[in-house]
Protein backbone atom coordinates (compact mmCIF):
# COMPACT_ATOMS: atom_id res chain seq x y z
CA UNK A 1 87.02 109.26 119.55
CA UNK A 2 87.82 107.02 122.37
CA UNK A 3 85.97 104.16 120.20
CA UNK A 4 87.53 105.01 116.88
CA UNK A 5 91.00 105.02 118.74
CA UNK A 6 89.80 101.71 120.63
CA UNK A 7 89.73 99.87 117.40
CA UNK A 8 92.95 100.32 116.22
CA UNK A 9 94.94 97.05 117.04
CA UNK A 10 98.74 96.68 117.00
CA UNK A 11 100.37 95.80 113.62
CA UNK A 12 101.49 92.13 112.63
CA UNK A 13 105.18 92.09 114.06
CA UNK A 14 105.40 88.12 113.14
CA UNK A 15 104.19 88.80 109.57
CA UNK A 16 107.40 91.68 109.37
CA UNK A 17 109.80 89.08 111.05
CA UNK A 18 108.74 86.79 108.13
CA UNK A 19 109.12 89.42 105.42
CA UNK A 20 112.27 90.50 106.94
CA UNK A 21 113.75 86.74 106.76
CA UNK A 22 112.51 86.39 103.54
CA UNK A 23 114.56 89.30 101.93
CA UNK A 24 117.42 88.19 103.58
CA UNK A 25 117.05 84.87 101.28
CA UNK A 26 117.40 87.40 98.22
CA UNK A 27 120.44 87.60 96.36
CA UNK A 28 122.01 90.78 97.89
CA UNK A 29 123.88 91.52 101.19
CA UNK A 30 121.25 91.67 104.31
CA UNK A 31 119.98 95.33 104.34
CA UNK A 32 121.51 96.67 101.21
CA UNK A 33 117.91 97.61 100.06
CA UNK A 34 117.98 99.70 103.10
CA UNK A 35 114.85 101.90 103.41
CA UNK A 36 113.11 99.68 100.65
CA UNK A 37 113.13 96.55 102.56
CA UNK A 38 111.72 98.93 105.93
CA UNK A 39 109.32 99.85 103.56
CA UNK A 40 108.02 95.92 102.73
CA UNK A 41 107.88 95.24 106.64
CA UNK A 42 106.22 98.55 107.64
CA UNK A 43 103.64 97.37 104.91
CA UNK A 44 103.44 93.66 106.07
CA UNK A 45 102.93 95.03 109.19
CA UNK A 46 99.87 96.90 109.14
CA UNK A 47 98.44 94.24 106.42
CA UNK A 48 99.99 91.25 107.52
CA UNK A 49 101.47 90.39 103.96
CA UNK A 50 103.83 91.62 101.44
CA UNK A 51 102.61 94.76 99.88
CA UNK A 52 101.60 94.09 96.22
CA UNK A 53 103.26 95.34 92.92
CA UNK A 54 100.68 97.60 91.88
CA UNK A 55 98.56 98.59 95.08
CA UNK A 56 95.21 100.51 94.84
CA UNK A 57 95.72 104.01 96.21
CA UNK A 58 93.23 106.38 97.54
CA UNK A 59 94.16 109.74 98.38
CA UNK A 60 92.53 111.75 100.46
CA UNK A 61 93.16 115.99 101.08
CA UNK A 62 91.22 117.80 103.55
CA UNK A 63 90.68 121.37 103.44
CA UNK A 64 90.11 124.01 106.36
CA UNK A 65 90.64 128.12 106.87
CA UNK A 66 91.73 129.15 110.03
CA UNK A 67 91.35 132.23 111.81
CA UNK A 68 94.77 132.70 112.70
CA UNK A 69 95.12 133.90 108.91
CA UNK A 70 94.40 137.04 109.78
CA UNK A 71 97.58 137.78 111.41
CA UNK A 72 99.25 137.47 107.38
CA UNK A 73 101.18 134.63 108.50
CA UNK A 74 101.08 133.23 105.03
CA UNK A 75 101.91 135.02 101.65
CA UNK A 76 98.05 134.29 100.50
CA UNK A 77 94.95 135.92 101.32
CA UNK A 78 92.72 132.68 103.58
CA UNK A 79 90.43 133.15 100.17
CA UNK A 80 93.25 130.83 98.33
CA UNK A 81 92.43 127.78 100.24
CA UNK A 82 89.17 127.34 98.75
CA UNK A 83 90.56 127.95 95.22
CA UNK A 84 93.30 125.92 95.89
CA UNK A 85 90.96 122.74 97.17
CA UNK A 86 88.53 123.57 93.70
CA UNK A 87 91.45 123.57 91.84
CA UNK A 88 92.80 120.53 92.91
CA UNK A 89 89.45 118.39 92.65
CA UNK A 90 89.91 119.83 88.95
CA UNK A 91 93.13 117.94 88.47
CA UNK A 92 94.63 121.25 87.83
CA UNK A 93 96.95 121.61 90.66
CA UNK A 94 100.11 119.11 91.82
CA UNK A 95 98.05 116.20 93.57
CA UNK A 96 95.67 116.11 90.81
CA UNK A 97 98.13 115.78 88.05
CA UNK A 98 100.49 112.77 90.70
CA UNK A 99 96.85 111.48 92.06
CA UNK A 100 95.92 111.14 87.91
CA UNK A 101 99.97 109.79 86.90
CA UNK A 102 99.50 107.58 89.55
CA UNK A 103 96.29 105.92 88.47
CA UNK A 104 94.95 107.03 92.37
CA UNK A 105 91.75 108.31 93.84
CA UNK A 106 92.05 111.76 94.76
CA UNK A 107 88.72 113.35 96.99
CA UNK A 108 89.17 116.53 98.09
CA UNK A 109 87.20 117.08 101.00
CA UNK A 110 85.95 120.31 102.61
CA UNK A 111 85.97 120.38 106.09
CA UNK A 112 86.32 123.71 107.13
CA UNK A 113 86.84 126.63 104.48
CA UNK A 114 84.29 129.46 103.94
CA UNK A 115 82.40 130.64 101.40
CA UNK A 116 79.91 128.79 98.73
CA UNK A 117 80.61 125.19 98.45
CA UNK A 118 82.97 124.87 95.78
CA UNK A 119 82.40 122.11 92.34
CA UNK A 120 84.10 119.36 92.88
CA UNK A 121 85.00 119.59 96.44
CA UNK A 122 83.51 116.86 99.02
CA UNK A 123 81.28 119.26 101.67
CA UNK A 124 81.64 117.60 104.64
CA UNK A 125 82.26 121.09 106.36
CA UNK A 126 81.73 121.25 110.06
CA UNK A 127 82.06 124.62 110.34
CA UNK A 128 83.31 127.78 108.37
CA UNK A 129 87.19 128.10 109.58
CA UNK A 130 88.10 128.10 112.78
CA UNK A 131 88.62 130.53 115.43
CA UNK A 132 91.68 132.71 116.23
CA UNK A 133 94.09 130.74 118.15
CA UNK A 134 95.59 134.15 119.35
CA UNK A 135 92.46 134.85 121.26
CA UNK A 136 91.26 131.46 122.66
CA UNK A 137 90.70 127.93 121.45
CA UNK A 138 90.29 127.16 117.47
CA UNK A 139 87.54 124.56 117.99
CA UNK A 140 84.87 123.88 119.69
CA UNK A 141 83.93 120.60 121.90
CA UNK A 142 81.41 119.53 119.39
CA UNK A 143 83.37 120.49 116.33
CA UNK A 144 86.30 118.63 117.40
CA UNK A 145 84.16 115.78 117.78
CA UNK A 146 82.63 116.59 114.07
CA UNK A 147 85.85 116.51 112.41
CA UNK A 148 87.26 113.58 114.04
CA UNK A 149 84.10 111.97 112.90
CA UNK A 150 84.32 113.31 109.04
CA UNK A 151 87.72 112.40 108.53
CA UNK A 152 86.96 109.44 109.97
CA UNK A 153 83.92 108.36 108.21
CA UNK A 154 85.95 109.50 104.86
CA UNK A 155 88.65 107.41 105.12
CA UNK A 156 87.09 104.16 106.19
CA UNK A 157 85.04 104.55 102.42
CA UNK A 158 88.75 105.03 101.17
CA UNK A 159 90.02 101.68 102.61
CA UNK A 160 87.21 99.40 101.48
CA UNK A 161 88.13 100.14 97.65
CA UNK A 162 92.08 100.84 98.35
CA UNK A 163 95.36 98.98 99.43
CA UNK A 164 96.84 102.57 101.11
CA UNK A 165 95.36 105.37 102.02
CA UNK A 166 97.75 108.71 101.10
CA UNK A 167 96.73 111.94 103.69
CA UNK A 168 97.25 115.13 102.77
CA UNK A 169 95.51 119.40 103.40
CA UNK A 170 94.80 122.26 102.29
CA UNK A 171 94.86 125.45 104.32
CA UNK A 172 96.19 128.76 104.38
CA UNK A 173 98.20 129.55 107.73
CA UNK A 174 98.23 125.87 108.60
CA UNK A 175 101.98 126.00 109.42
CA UNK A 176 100.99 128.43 112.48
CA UNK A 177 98.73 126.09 113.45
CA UNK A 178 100.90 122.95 113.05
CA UNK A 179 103.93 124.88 114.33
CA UNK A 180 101.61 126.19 117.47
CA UNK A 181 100.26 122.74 118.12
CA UNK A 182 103.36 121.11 118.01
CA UNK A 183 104.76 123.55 120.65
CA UNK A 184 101.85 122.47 122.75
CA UNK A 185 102.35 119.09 122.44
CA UNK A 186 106.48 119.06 122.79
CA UNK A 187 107.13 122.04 124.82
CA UNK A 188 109.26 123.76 122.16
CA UNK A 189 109.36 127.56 121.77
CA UNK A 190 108.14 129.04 119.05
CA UNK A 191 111.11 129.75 117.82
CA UNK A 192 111.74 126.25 117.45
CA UNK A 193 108.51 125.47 115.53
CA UNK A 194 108.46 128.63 113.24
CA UNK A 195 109.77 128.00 109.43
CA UNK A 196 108.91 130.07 106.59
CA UNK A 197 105.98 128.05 105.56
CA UNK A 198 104.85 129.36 102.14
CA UNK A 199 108.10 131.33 101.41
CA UNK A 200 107.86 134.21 104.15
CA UNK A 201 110.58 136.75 104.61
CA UNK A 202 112.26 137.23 107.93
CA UNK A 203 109.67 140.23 108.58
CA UNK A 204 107.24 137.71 107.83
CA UNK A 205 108.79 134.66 110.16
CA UNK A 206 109.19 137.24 113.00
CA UNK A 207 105.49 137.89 112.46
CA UNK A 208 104.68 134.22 112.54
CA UNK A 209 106.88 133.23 115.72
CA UNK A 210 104.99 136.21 117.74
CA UNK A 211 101.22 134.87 116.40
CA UNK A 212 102.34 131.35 117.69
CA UNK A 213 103.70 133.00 121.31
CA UNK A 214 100.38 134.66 121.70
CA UNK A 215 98.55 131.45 120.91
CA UNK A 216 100.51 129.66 123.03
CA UNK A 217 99.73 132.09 125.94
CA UNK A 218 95.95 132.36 124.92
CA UNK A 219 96.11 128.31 125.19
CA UNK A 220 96.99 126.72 128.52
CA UNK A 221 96.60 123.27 126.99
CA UNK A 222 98.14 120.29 128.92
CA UNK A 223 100.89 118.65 126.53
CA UNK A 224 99.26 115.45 127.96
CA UNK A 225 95.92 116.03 126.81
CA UNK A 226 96.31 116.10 123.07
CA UNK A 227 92.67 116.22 122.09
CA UNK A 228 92.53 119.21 124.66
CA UNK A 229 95.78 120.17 122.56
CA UNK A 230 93.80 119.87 119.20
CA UNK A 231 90.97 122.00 120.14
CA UNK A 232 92.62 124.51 121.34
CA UNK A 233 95.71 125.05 119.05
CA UNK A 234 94.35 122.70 115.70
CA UNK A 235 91.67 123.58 113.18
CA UNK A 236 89.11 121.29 111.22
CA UNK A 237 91.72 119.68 109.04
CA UNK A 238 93.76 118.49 111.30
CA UNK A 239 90.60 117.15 113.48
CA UNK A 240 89.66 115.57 110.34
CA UNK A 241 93.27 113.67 109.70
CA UNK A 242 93.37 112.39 113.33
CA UNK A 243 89.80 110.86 112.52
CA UNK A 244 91.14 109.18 108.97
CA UNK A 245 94.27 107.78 110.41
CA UNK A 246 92.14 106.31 113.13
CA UNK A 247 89.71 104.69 110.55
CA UNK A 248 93.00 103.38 108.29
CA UNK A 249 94.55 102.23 110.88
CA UNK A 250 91.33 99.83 111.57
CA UNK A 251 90.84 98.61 108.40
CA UNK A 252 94.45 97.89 108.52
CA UNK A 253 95.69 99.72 105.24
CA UNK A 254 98.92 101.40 105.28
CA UNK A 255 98.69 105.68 105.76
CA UNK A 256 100.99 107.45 103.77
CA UNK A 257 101.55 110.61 105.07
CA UNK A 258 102.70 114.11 103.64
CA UNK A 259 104.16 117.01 105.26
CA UNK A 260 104.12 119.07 108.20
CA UNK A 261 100.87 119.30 109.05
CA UNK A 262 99.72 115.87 108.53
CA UNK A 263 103.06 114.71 110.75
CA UNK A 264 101.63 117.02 113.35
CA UNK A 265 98.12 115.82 113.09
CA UNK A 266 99.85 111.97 113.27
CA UNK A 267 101.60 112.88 116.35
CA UNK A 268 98.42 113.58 118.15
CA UNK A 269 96.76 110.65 116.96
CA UNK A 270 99.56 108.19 118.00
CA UNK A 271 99.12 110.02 121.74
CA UNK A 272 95.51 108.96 121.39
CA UNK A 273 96.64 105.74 120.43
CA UNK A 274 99.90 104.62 120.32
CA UNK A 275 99.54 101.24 118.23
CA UNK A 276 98.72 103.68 115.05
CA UNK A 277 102.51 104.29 114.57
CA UNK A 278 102.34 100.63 113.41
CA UNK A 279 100.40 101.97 110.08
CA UNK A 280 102.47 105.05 109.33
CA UNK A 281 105.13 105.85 106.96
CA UNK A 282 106.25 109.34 105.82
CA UNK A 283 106.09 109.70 102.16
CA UNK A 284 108.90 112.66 102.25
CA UNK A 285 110.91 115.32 105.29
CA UNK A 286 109.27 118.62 103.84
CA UNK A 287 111.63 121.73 104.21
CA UNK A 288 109.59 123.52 107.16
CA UNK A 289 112.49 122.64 109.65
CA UNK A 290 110.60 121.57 112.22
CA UNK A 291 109.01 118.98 110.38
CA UNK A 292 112.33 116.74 111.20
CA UNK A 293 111.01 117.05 114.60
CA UNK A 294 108.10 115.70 114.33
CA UNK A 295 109.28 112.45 112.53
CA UNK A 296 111.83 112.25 115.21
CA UNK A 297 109.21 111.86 117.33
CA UNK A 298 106.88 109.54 115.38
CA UNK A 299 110.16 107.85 114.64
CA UNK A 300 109.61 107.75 111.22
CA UNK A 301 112.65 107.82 108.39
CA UNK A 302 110.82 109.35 105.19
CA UNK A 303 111.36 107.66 101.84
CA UNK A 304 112.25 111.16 100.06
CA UNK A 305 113.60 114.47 101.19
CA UNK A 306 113.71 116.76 97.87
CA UNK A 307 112.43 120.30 99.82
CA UNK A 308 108.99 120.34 99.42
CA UNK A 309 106.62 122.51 100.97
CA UNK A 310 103.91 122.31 99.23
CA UNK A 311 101.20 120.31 100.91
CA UNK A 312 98.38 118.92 99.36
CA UNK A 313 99.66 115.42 99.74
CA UNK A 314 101.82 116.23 97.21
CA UNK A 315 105.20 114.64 98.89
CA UNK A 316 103.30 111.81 99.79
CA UNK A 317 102.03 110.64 96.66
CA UNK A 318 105.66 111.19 94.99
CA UNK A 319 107.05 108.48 97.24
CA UNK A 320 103.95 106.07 95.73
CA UNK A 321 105.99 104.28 93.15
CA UNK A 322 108.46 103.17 95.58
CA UNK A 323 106.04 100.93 97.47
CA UNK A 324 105.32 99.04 94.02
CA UNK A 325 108.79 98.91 93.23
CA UNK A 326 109.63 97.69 96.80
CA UNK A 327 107.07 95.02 96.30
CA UNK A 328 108.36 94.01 93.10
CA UNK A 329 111.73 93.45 94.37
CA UNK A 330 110.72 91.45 97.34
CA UNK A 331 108.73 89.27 95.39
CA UNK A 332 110.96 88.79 91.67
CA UNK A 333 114.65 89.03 93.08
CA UNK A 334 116.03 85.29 93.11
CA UNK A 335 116.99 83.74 96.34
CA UNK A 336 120.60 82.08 96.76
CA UNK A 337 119.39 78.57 97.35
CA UNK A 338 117.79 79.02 93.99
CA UNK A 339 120.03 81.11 91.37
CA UNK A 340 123.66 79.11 92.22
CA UNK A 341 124.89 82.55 93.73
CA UNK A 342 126.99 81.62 96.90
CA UNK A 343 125.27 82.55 100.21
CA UNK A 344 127.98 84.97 102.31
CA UNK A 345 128.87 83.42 105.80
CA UNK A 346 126.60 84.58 108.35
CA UNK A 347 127.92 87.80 110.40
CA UNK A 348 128.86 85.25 112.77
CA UNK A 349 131.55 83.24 111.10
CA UNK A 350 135.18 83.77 110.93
């Protein structure tokens, strides 16, 4: 990892200055676009240019069962996850009808469920689920390693064929784990980190805050470590995400991200390396609470916030249009010097 994360290079700041002086020629007040002119930097940044007005999108889901699933801290049986990743490499469930609306590569990848292989679905499987993070670490040394290395390989075969890369997962009880490694990482209770993930009840939440506790106590992981953090308190997906934002990140495409687990799985690759938050934006604030908490600390504003919790990649891929609108009004709106509109007086005059 320390040579996938040694590749990443800092994003083009000049080339957002220059974007960023450029809308401000446009016939509107500075800023008015707000969020959609952040948007055109944060793109020119990790490309070095203006994003274009119909980009090539690759989207990539990655799909793990974890053995914290046990505990029912999810309304499905672990046994969804592979149906859900098989169904969604049919183009039968929400990313495959956006990823197919939106003209977008979808590859579902399995890194990490059990049972058969399923039709459709990428094998790249490093292992079948991980381990019960109630009882000692999820991963071990060399699958950490393996799913770093997946994702990672996965994602750089994205960027050679697309303009951004959109991350997303699949995995039953992957709120624990997020929620349990984002404790780890941030030093919040389990309280804190705890929301009702697939639609739990308070029984269920109660149930859910008490599995993260006992992970947290089974897992003396230093918050400064995050691979250490990863291992013990992650699971093959998220491995797997850390290793495509990585591999992004060097081929300088824009990451998209989705929801609460892939925000977790950023925040542990921007410890790694911290120039990768130069190549993130967040497609959409999910409604697991603590989700806001995590883009608080990537320092991230998402482009939509309609209450998802679905996953998949879903929320990400919603926000797509918005890049090629973005682009479209960066590059068609007129400029003053060139439509006869009068230029307001700089914030500076009287």
């Amino acid at each position: 990892w320390r040579t996938f994360a040694a590749e990443v290079r800092p994003g083009d700041a000049a080339a957002a200055v220059r974007v960023r002086d450029a809308s401000d020629e446009l016939v509107k007040p500075a800023g008015s676009l707000g969020g959609l002119e952040t948007l055109v930097e944060r793109w020119a940044m990790a490309t070095g240019a203006p994003p274009p007005s119909h980009p090539r999108v690759g989207i990539l889901v990655f799909a793990a069962d974890h053995g914290v699933s046990r505990h029912s801290v999810s309304l499905y049986p672990a046994r969804v996850g592979a149906q859900v990743a098989e169904a969604a490499a049919r183009g039968e469930t929400a990313i495959g009808v956006l990823a197919r609306a939106l003209g977008a590569e979808l590859v579902v990848a399995d890194v990490g469920l059990t049972g058969a292989s399923r039709v459709g679905v990428a094998d790249h499987r490093v292992a079948a689920g991980s381990a019960d993070i109630t009882l000692g670490p999820a991963l071990t040394p060399d699958q950490l390693r393996a799913g770093i290395a997946a994702g990672y390989a996965l994602a750089g075969a994205l960027a050679e064929r697309h303009d951004v890369i959109v991350l997303g997962e699949i995995g039953i009880g992957n709120t624990t784990v997020a929620a349990a490694l984002l404790a780890a990482l941030t030093g919040l209770s389990a309280e804190a980190v705890c929301g009702r993930g697939t639609g739990l009840d308070a029984q269920g939440l109660e149930r859910k805050r008490a599995t993260v506790a006992a992970a947290l106590r089974a897992n003396s992981a230093n918050p400064t470590d995050p691979l250490e953090c990863l291992r013990c308190l992650g699971g093959h997906e998220f491995a797997a995400l850390v290793g495509a934002m990585l591999a992004a990140a060097t081929s300088r495409r824009l990451i998209l991200l989705d929801g609460f687990a892939t925000g977790v799985a950023a925040l542990v690759a921007c410890r790694l390396q911290p120039a990768l938050r130069d190549y993130l934006v967040a497609g959409h604030r999910s409604a697991e609470p603590a989700h806001a908490q995590v883009l608080t600390e990537l320092g991230l504003e998402p482009l939509l916030d309609l209450r998802l919790r679905l996953g998949e990649g879903s929320g990400a891929a919603l926000a797509l249009p918005l890049i090629g609108l973005a682009a479209r009004l960066h590059g068609e709106m007129g400029r003053f010097d060139e439509t006869g509109v009068e230029c307001p007086p700089s914030s500076g005059s009287e």
